[in-house]
N, C-alpha and C. Protein backbone atom coordinates (compact mmCIF):
# COMPACT_ATOMS: atom_id res chain seq x y z
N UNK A 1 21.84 -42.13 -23.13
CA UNK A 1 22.63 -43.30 -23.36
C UNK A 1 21.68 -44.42 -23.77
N UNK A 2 22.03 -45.01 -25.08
CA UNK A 2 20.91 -46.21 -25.30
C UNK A 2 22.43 -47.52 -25.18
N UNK A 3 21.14 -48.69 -24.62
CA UNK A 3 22.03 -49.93 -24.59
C UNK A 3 21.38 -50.92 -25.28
N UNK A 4 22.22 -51.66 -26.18
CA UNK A 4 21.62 -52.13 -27.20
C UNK A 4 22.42 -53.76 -27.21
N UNK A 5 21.76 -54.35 -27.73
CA UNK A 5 22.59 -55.99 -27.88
C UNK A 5 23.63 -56.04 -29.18
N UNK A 6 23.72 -55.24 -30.43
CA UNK A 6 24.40 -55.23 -31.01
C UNK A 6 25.26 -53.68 -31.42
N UNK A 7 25.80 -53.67 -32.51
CA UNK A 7 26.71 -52.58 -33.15
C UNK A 7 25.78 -51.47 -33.41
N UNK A 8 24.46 -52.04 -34.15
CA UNK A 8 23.43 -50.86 -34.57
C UNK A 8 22.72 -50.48 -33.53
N UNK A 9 22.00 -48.98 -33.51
CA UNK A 9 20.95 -48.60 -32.74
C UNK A 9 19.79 -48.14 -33.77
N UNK A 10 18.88 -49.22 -33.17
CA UNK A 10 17.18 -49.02 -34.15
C UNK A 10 16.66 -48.78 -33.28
N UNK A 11 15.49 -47.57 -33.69
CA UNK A 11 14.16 -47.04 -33.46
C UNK A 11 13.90 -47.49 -32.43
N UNK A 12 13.64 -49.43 -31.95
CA UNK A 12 13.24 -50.12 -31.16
C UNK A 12 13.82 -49.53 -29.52
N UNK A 13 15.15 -49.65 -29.72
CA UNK A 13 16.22 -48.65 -29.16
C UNK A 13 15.67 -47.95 -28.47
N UNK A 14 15.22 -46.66 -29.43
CA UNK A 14 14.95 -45.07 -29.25
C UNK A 14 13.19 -45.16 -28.74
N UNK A 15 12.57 -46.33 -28.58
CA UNK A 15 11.24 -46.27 -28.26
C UNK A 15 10.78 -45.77 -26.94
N UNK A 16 10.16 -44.81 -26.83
CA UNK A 16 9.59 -44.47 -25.43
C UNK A 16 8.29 -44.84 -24.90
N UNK A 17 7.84 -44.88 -24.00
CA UNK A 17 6.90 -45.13 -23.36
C UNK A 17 6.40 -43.20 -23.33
N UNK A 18 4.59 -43.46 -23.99
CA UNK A 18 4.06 -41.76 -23.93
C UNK A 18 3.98 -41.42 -22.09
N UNK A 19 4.08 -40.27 -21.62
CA UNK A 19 4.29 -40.19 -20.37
C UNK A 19 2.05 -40.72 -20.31
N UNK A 20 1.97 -40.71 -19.06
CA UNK A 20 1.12 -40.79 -18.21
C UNK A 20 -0.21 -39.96 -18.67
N UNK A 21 -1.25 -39.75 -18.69
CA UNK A 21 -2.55 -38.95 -18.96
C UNK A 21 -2.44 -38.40 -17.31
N UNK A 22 -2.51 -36.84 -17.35
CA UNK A 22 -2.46 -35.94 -16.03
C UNK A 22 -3.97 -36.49 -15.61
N UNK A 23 -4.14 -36.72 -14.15
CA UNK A 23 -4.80 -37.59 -13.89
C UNK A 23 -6.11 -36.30 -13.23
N UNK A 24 -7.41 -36.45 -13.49
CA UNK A 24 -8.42 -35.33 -13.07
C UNK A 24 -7.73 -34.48 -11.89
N UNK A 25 -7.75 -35.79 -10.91
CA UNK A 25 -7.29 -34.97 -9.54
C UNK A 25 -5.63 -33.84 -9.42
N UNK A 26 -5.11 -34.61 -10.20
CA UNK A 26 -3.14 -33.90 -10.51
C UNK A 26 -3.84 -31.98 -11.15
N UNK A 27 -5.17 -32.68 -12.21
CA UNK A 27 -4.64 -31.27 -12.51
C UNK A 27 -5.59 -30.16 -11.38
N UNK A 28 -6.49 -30.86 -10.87
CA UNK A 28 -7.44 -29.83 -10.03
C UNK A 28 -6.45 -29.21 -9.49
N UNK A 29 -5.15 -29.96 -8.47
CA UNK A 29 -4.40 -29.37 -7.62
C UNK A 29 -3.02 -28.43 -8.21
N UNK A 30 -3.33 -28.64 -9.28
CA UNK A 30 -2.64 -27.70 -10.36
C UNK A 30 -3.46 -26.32 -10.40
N UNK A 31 -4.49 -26.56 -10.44
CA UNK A 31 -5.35 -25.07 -10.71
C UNK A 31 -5.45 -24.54 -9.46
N UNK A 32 -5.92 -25.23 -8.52
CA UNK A 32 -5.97 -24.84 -7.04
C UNK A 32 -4.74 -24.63 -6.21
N UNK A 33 -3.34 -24.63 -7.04
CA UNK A 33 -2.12 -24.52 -6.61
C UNK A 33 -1.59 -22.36 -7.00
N UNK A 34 -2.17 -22.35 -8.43
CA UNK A 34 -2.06 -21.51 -9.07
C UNK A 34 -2.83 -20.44 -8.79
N UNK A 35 -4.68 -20.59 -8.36
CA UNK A 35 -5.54 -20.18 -7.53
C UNK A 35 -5.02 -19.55 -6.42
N UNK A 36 -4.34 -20.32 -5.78
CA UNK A 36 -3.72 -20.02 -4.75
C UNK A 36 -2.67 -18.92 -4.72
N UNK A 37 -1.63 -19.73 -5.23
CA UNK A 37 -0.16 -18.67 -5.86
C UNK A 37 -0.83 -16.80 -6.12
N UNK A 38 -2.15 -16.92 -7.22
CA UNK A 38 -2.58 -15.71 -7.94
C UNK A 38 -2.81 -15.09 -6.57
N UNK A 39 -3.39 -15.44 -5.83
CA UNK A 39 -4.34 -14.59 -4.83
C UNK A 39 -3.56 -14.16 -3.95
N UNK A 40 -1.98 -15.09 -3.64
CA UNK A 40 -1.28 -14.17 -2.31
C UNK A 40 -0.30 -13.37 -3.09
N UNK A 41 -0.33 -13.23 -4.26
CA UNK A 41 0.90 -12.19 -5.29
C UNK A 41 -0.04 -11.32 -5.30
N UNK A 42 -1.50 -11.33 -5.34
CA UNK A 42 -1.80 -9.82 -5.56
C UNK A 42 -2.42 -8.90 -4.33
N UNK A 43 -2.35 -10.05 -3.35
CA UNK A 43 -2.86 -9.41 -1.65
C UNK A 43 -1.41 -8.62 -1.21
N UNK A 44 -0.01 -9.30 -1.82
CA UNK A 44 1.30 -8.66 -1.64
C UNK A 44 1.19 -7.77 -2.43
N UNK A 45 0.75 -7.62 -3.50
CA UNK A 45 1.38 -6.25 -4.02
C UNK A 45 0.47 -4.91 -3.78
N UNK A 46 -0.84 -5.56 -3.36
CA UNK A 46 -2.15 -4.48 -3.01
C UNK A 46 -1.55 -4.22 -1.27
N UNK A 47 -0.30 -4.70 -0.93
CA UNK A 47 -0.04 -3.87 0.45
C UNK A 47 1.20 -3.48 0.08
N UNK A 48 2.06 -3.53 -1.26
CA UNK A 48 3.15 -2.93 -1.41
C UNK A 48 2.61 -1.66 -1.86
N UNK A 49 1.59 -1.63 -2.74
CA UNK A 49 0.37 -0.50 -3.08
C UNK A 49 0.13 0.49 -1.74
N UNK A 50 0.39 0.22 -1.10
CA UNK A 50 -0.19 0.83 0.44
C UNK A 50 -1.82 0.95 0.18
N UNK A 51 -2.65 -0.30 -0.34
CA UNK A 51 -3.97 -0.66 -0.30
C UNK A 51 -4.75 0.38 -1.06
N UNK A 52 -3.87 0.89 -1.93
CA UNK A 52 -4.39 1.90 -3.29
C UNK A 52 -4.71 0.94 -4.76
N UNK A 53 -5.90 0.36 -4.67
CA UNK A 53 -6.59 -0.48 -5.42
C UNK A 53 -5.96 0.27 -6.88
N UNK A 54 -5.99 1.46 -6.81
CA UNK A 54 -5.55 1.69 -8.85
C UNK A 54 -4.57 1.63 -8.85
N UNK A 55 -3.55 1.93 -7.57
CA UNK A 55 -1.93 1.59 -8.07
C UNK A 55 -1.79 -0.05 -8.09
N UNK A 56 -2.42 -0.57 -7.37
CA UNK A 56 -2.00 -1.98 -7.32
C UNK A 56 -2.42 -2.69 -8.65
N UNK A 57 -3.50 -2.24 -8.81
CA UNK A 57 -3.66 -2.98 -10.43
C UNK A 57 -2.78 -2.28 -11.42
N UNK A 58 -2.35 -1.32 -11.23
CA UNK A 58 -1.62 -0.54 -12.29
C UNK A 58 0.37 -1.51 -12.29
N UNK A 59 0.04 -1.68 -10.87
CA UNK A 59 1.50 -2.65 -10.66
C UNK A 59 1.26 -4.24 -11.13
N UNK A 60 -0.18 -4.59 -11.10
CA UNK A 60 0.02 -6.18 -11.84
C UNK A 60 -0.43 -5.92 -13.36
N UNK A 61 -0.87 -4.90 -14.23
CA UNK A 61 -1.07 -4.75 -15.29
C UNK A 61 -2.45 -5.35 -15.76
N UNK A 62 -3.33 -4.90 -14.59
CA UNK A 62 -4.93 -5.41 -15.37
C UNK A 62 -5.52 -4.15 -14.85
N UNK A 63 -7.14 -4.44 -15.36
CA UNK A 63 -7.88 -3.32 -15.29
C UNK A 63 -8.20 -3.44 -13.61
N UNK A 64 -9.05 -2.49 -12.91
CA UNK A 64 -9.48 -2.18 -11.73
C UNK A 64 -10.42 -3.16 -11.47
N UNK A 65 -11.31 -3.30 -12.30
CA UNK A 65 -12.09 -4.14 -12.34
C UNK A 65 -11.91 -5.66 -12.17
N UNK A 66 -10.39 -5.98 -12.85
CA UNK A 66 -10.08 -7.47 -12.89
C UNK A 66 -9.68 -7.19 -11.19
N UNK A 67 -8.81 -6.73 -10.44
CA UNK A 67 -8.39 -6.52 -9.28
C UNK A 67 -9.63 -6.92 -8.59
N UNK A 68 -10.76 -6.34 -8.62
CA UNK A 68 -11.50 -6.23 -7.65
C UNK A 68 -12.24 -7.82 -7.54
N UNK A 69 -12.75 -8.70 -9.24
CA UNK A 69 -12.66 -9.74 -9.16
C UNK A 69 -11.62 -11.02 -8.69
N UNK A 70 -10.28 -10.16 -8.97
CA UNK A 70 -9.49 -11.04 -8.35
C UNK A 70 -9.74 -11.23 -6.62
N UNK A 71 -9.86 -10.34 -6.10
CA UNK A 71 -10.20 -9.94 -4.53
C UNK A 71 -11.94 -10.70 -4.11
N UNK A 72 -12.53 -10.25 -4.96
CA UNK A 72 -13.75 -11.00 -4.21
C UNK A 72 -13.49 -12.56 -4.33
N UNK A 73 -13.00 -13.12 -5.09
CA UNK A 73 -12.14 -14.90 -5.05
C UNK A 73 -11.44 -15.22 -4.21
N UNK A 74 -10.89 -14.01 -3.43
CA UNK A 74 -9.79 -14.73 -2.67
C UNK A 74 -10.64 -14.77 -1.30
């Protein structure tokens, strides 16, 4: 909905303000949110695995190798 002083709607109108610059700290806790998120989805599925490291990577779709780096991070 734009509100305007007359009949026409100009640009002036339709002007936005650019949002905000994500601020250093917003995005650390963005990565360290996601960090997070990654590491308890694949500790769940390496015990839906019944702790069979090649099925469990075979259930998140990376190599054995990425698994095992994922695991020494967490």
């Amino acid at each position: 909905m734009v509100f305007g002083g007359g009949t026409m709607v100009t640009l002036q109108h339709l002007a936005m303000d650019p949002p905000p610059p994500l601020a250093p700290a917003n995005a650390r806790a963005l990565r360290e949110a996601i960090r997070q998120f990654e590491s308890q989805h694949v500790k769940d599925v390496l015990a839906e695995a019944r702790f069979d490291k090649r099925e469990a990577a075979r259930m998140l779709e990376i190599s054995l190798a990425s698994l095992y780096r994922k695991l020494g991070e967490a």
